[in-house]
C-alpha atoms as a PDB file:
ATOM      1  CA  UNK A   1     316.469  89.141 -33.573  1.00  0.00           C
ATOM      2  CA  UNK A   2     316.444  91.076 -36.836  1.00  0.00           C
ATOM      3  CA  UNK A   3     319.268  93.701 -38.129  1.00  0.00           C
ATOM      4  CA  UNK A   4     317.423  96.746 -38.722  1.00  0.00           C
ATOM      5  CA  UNK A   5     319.995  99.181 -40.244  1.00  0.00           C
ATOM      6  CA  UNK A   6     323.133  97.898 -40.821  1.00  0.00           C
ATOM      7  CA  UNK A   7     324.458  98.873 -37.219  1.00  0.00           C
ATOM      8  CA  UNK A   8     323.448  95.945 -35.201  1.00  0.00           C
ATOM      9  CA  UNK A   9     325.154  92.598 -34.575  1.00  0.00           C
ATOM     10  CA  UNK A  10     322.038  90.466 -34.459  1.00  0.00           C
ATOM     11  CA  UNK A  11     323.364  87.130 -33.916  1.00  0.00           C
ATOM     12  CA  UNK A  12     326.529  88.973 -31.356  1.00  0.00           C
ATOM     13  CA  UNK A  13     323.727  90.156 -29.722  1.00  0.00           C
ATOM     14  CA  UNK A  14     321.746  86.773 -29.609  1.00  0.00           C
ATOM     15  CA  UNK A  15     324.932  85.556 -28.635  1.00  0.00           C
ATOM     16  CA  UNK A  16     325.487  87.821 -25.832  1.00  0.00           C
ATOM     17  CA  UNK A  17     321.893  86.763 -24.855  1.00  0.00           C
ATOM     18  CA  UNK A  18     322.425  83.095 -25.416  1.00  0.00           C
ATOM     19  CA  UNK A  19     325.667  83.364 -22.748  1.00  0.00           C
ATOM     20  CA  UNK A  20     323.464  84.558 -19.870  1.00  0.00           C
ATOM     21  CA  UNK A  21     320.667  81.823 -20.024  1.00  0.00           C
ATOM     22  CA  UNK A  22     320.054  78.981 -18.422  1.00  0.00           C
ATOM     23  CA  UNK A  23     322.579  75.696 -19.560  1.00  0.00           C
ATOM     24  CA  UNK A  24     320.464  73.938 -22.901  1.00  0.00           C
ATOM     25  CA  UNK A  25     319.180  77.321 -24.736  1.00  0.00           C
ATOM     26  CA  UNK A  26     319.766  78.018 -28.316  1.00  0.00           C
ATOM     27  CA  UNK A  27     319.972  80.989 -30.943  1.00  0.00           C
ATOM     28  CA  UNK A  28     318.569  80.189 -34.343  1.00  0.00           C
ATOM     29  CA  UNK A  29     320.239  82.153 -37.225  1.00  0.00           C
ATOM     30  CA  UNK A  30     318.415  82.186 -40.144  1.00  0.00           C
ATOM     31  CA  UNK A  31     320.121  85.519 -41.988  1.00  0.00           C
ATOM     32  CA  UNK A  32     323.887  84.188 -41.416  1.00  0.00           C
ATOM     33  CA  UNK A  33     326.932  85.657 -40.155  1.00  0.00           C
ATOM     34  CA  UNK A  34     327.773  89.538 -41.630  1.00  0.00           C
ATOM     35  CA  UNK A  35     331.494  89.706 -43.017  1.00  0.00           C
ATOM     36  CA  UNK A  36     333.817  89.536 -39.859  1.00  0.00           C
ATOM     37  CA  UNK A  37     331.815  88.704 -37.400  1.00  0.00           C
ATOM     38  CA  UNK A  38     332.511  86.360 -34.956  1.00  0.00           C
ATOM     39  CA  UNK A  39     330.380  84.587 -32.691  1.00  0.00           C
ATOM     40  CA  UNK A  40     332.624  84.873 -29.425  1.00  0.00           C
ATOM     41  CA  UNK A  41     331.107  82.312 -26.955  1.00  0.00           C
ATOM     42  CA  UNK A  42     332.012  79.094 -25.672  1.00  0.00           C
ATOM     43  CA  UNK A  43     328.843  77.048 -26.465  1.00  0.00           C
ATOM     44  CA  UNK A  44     329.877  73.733 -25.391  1.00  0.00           C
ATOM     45  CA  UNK A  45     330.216  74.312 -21.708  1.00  0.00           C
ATOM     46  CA  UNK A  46     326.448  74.988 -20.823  1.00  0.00           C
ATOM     47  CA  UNK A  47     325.066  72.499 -23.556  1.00  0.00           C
ATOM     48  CA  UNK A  48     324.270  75.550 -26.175  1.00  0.00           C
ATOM     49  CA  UNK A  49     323.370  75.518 -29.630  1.00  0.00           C
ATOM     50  CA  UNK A  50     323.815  77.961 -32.385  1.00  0.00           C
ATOM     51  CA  UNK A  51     321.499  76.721 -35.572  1.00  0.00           C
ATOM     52  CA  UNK A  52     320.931  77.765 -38.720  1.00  0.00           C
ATOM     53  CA  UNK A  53     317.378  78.087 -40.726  1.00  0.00           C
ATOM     54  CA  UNK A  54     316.183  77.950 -43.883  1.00  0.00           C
ATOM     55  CA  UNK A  55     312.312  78.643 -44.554  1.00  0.00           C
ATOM     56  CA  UNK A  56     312.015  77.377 -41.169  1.00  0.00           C
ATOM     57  CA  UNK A  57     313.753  74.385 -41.929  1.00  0.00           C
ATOM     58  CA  UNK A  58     310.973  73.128 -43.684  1.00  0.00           C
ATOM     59  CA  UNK A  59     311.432  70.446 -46.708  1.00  0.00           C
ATOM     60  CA  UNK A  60     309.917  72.551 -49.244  1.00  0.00           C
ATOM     61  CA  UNK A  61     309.854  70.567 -52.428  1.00  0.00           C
ATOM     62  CA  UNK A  62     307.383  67.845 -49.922  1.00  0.00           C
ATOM     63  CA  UNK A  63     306.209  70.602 -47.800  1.00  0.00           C
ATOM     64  CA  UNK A  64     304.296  72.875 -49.953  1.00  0.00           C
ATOM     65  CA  UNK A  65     302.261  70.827 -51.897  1.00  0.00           C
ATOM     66  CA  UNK A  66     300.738  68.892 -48.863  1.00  0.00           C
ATOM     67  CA  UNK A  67     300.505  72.710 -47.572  1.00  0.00           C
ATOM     68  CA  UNK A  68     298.675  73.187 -51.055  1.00  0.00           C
ATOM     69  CA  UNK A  69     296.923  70.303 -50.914  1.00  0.00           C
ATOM     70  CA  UNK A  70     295.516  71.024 -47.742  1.00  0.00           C
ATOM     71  CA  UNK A  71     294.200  74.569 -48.055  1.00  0.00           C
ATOM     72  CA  UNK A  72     292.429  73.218 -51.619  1.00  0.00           C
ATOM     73  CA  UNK A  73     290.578  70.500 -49.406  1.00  0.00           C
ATOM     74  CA  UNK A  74     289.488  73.560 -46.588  1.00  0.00           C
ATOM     75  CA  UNK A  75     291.893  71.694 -44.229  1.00  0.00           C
ATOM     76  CA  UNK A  76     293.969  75.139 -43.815  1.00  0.00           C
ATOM     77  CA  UNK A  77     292.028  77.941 -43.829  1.00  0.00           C
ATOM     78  CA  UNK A  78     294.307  80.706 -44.949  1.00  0.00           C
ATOM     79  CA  UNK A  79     291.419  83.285 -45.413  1.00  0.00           C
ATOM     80  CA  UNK A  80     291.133  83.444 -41.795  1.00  0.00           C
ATOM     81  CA  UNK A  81     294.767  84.891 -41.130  1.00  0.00           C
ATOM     82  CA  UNK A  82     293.989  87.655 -43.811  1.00  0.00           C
ATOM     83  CA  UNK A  83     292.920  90.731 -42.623  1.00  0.00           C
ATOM     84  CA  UNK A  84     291.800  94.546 -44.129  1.00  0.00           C
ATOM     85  CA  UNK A  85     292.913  94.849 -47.462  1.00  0.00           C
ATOM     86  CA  UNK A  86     294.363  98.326 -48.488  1.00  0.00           C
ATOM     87  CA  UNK A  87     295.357  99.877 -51.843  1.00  0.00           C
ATOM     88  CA  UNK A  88     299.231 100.886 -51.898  1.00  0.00           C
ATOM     89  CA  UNK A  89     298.097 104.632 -51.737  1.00  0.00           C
ATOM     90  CA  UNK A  90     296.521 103.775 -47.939  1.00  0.00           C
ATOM     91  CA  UNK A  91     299.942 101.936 -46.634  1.00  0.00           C
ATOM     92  CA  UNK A  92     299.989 104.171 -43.515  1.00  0.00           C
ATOM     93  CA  UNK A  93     296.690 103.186 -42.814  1.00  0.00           C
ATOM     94  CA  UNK A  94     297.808  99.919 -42.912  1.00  0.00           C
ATOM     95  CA  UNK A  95     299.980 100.478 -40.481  1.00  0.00           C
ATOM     96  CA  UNK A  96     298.347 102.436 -38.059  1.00  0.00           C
ATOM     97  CA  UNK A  97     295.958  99.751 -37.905  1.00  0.00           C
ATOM     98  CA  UNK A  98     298.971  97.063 -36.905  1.00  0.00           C
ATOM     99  CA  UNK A  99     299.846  99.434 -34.248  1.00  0.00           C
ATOM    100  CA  UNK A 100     296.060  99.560 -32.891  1.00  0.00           C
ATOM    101  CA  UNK A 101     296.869  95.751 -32.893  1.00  0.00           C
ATOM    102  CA  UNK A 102     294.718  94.841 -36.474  1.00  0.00           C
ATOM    103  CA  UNK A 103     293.987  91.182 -36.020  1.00  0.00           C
ATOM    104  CA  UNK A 104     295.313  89.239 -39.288  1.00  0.00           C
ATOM    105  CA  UNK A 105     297.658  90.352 -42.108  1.00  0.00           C
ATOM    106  CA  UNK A 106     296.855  93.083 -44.099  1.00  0.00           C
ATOM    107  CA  UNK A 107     297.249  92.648 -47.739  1.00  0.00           C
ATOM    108  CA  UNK A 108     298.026  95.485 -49.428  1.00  0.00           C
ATOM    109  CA  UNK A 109     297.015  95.840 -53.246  1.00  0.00           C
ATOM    110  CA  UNK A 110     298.652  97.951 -55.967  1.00  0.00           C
ATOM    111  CA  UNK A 111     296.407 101.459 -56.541  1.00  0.00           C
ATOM    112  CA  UNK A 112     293.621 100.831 -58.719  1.00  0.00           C
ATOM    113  CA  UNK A 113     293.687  96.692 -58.646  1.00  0.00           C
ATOM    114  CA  UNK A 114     291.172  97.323 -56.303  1.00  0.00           C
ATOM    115  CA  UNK A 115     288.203  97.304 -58.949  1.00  0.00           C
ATOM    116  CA  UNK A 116     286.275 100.376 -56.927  1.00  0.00           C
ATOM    117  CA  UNK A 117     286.377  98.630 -53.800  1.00  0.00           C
ATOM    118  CA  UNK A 118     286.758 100.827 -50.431  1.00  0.00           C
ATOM    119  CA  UNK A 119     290.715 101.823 -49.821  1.00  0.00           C
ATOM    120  CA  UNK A 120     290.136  99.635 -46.767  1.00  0.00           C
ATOM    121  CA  UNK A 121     288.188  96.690 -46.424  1.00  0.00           C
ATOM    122  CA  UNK A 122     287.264  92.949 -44.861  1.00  0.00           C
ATOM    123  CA  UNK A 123     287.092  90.114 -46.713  1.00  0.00           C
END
């Protein structure tokens, strides 16, 4: 769960979530909790977890140069999760296309770093 505006308690909510499943589940928090807010659960009695995250948890001063180290020896194709490219001027086609359900991420390029290519394109 995300906090969109300002108005929602995403980890209360989570919370409220976490209360009604089944005993062992868990809410990962990986924004913290807002000034105030309490997480007002018991936790303990069904086996619960509240956790925190960090980049996923991931070690990244040993993580991201074997990640690097793999994508330089073609063991992690990245290109493959990349999608249409679109100057910054064509953002709402960029978006319309994620809600047509565009496979990949777009990457969207400042206006005119394009070198003449098409405002929307696959590598």
């Amino acid at each position: 769960m995300t906090e969109d505006d300002g108005g929602v308690r995403p980890l209360g909510d989570a919370a409220d979530l976490l209360h009604r499943a089944l005993p062992g589940g868990q809410v990962v928090d990986n924004d913290g909790l807002r000034g105030g807010e309490r997480f007002g659960r018991p936790l303990a009695q069904r086996e619960k977890r509240l956790i925190g995250s960090l980049y996923g948890s991931a070690n990244t001063p040993v993580d991201i140069p074997k990640l690097v180290d793999l994508f330089k020896t073609g063991r992690l194709p990245l290109h493959k999760l990349l999608g249409e490219r679109y100057e910054l001027s064509a953002i709402n086609e960029a978006y319309a296309a994620l809600s047509r359900g565009a496979t990949g991420r777009a990457v969207i390029i400042p206006d005119g770093a394009a070198s003449g290519r098409p405002r929307a394109r696959r590598d």
